[in-house]
C-alpha atoms as a PDB file:
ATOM      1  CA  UNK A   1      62.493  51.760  36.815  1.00  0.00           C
ATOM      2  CA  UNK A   2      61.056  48.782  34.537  1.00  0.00           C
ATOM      3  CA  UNK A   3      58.295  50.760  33.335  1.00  0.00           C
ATOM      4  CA  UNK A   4      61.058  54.102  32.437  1.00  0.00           C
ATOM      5  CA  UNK A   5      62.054  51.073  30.749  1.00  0.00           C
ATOM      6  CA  UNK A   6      59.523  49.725  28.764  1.00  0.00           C
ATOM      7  CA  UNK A   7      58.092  52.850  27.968  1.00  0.00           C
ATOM      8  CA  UNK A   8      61.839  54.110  26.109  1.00  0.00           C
ATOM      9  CA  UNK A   9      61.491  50.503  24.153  1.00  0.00           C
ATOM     10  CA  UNK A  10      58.005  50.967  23.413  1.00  0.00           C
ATOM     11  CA  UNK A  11      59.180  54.778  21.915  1.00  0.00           C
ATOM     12  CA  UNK A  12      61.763  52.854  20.106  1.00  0.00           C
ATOM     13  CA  UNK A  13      59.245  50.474  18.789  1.00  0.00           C
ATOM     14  CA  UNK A  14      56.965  53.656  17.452  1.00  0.00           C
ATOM     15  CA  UNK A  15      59.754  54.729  15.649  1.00  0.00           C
ATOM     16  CA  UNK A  16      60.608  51.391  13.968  1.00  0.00           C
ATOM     17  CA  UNK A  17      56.878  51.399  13.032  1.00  0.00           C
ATOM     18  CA  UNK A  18      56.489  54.811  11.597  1.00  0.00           C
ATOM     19  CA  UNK A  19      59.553  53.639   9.452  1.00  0.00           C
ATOM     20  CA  UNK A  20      58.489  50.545   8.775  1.00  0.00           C
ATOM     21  CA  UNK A  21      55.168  52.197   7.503  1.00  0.00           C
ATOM     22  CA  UNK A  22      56.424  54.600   5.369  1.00  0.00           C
ATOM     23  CA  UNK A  23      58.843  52.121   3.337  1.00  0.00           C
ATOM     24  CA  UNK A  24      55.889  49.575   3.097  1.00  0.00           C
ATOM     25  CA  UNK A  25      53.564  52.857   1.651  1.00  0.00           C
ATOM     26  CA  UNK A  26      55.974  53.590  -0.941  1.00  0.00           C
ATOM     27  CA  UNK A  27      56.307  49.561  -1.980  1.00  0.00           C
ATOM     28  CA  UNK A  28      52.588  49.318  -2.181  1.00  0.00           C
ATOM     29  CA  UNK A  29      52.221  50.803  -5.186  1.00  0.00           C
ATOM     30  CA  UNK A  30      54.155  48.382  -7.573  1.00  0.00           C
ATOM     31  CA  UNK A  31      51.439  45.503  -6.199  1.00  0.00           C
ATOM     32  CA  UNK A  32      48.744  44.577  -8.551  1.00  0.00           C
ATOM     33  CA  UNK A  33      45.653  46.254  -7.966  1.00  0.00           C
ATOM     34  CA  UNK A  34      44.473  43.611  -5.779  1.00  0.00           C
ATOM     35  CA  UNK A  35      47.271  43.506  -3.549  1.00  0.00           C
ATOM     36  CA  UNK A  36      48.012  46.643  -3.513  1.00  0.00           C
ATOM     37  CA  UNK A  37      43.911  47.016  -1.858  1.00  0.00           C
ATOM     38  CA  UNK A  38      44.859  43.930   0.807  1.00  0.00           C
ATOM     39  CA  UNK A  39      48.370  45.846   1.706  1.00  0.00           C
ATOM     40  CA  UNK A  40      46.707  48.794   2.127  1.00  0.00           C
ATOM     41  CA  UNK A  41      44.343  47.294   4.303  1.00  0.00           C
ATOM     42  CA  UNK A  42      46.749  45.179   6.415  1.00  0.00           C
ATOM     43  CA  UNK A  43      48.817  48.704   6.954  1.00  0.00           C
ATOM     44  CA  UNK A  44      45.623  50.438   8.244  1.00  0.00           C
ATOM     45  CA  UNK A  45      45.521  47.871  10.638  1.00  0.00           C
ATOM     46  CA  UNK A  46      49.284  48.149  11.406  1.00  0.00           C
ATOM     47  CA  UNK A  47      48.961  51.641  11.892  1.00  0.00           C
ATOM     48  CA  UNK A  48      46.027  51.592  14.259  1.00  0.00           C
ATOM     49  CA  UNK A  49      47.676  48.915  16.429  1.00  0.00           C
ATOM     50  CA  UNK A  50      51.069  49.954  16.263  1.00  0.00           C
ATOM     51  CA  UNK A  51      50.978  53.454  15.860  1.00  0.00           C
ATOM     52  CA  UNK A  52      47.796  54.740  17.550  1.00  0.00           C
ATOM     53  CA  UNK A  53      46.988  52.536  19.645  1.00  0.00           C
ATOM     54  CA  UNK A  54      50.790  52.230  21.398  1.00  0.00           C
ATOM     55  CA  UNK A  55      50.207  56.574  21.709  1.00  0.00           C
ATOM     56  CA  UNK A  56      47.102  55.717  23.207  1.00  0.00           C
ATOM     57  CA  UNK A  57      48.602  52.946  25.497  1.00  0.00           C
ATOM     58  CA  UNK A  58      51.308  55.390  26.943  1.00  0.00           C
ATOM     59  CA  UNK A  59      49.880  58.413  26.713  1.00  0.00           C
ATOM     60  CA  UNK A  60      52.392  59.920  24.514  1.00  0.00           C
ATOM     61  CA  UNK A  61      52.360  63.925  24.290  1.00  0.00           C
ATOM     62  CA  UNK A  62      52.359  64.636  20.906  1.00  0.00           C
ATOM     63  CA  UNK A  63      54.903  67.379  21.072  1.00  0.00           C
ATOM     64  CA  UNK A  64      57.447  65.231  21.927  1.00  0.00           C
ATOM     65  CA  UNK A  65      59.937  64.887  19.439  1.00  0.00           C
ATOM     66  CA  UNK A  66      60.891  61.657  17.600  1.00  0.00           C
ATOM     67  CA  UNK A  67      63.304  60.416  15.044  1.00  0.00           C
ATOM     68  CA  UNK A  68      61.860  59.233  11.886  1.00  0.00           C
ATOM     69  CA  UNK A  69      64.537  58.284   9.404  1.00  0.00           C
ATOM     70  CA  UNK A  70      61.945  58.222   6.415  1.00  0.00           C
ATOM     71  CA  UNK A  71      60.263  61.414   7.652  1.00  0.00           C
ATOM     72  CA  UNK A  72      63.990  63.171   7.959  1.00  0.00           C
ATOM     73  CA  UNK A  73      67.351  61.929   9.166  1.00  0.00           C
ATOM     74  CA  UNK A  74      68.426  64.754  10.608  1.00  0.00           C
ATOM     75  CA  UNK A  75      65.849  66.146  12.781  1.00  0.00           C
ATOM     76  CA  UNK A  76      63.973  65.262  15.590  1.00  0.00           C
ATOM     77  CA  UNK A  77      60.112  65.917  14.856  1.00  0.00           C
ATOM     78  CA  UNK A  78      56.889  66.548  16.702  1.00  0.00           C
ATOM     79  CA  UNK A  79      54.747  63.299  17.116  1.00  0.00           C
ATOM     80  CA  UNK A  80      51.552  65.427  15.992  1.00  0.00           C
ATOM     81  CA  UNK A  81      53.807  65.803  12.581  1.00  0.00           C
ATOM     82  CA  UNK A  82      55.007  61.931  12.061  1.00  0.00           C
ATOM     83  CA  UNK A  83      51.083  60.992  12.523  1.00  0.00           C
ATOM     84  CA  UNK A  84      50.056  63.801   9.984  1.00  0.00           C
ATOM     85  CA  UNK A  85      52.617  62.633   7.460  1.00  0.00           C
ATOM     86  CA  UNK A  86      52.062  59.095   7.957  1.00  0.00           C
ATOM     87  CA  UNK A  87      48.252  59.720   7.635  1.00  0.00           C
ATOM     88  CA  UNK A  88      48.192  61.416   4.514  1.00  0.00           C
ATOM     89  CA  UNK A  89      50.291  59.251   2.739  1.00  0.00           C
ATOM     90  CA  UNK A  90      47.951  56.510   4.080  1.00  0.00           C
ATOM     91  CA  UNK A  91      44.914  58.456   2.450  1.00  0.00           C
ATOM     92  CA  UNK A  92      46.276  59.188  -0.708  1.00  0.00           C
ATOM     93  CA  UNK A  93      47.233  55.609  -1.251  1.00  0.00           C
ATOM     94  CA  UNK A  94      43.744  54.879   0.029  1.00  0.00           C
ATOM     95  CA  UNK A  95      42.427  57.290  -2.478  1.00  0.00           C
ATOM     96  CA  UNK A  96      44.073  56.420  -5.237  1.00  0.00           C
ATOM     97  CA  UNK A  97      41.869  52.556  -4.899  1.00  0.00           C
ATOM     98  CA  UNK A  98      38.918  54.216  -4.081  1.00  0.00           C
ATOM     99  CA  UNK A  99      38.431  53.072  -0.648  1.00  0.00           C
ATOM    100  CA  UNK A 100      39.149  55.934   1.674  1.00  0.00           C
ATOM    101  CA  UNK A 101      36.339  55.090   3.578  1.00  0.00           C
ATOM    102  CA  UNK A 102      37.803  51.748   4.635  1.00  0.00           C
ATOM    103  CA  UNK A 103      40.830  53.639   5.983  1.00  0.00           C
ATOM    104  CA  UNK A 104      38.884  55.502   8.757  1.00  0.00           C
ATOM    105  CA  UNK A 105      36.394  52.496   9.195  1.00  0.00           C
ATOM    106  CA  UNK A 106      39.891  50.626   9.931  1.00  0.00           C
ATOM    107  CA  UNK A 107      41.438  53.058  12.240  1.00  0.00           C
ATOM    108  CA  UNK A 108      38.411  53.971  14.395  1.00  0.00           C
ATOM    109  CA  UNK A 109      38.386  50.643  15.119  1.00  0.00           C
ATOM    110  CA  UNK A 110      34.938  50.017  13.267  1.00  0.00           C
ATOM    111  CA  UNK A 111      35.580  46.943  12.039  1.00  0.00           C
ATOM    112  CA  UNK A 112      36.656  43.727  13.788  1.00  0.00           C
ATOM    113  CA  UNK A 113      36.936  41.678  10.737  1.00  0.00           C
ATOM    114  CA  UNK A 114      37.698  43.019   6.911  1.00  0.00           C
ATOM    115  CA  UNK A 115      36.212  41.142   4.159  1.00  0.00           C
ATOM    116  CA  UNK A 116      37.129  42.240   0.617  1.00  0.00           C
ATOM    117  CA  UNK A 117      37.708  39.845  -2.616  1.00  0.00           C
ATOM    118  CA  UNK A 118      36.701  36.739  -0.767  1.00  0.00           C
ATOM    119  CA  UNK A 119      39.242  37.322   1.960  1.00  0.00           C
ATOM    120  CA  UNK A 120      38.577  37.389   5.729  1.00  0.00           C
ATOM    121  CA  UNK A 121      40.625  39.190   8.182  1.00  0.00           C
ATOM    122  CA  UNK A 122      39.600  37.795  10.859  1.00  0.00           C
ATOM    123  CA  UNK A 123      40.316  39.575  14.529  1.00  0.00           C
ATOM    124  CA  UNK A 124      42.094  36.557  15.560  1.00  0.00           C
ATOM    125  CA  UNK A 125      44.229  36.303  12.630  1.00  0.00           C
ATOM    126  CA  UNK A 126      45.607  39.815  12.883  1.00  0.00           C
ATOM    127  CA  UNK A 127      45.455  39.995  16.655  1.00  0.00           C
ATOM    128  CA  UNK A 128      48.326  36.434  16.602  1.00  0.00           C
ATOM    129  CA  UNK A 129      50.640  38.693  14.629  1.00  0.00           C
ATOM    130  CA  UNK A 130      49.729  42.142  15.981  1.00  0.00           C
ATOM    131  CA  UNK A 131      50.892  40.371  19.345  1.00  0.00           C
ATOM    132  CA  UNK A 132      53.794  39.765  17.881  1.00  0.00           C
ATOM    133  CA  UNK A 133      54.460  43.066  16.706  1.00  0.00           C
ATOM    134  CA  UNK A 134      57.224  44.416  18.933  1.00  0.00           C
ATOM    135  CA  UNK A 135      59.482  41.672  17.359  1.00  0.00           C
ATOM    136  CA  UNK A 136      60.647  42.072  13.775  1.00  0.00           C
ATOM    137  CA  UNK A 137      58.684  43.898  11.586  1.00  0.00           C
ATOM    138  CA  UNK A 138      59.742  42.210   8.375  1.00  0.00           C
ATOM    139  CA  UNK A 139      58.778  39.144   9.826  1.00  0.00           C
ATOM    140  CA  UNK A 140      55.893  39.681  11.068  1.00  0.00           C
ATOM    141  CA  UNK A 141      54.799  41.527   7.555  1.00  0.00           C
ATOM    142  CA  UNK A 142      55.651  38.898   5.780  1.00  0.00           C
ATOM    143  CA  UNK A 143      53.719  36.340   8.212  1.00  0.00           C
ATOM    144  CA  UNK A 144      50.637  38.463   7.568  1.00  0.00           C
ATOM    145  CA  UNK A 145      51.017  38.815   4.091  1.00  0.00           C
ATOM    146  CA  UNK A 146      50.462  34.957   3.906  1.00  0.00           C
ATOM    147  CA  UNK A 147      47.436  35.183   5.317  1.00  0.00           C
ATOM    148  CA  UNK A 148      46.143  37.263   2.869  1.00  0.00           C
ATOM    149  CA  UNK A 149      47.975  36.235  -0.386  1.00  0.00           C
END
């Protein structure tokens, strides 16, 4: 019974994280260039460890439907169609800086630590908040955004 549980909260979390995603995509691009390239970063990481990683974790079909508010309202969708939506709008925002290739370095799990511009993401820097990351989402961006502004 607790893990029928914990698995429903952990779909409600993937939901809240898709969202949470999105609406951070679409504020990244009134950042200056530079922190619009650490933003973009920090949401790779986000959505390897709290999108791909949690599918991973539970074993997630990805024909099961989900609600994504900021994918549509109305509808339940496909999980296979929230990751393709949420990827592409990753790339293209990767794309438009010029550093695709730091977007799949970043969710293949390549790289341990990021370095760009003098800044270090260190593992154990984003691994205190990623821990964190079933709590509040604002929060927790905000906490990581300090890190790197």
């Amino acid at each position: 019974m607790f893990n029928f549980l914990k698995r429903g909260t952990e779909y409600v979390r993937l939901a809240n994280t898709f969202n949470f995603l999105i609406e951070e995509l679409q504020r990244v691009t009134i950042r200056s260039k530079e922190q619009k390239i650490y933003s973009l970063q920090l949401l790779g990481f986000l959505t390897k460890k709290g999108v791909f990683d949690r599918i991973e974790e539970y074993k997630w079909s990805l024909a099961t439907q989900i609600q994504i508010d900021k994918i549509d309202r109305q509808n339940m969708i496909p999980l296979s169609f929230a990751i393709q939506r949420l990827y592409l709008k990753l790339m293209q925002a990767f794309e438009e800086e010029n550093i695709q290739s730091q977007l799949e370095d970043i969710l293949s799990g390549k790289h341990e630590s990021y370095i760009s511009n003098e800044l270090f993401f260190s593992k154990s820097d984003i691994s205190k908040y990623i821990a964190l990351f079933s709590g509040d989402l604002n929060y927790i961006y905000s906490q990581i955004y300090k890190l790197i502004k």
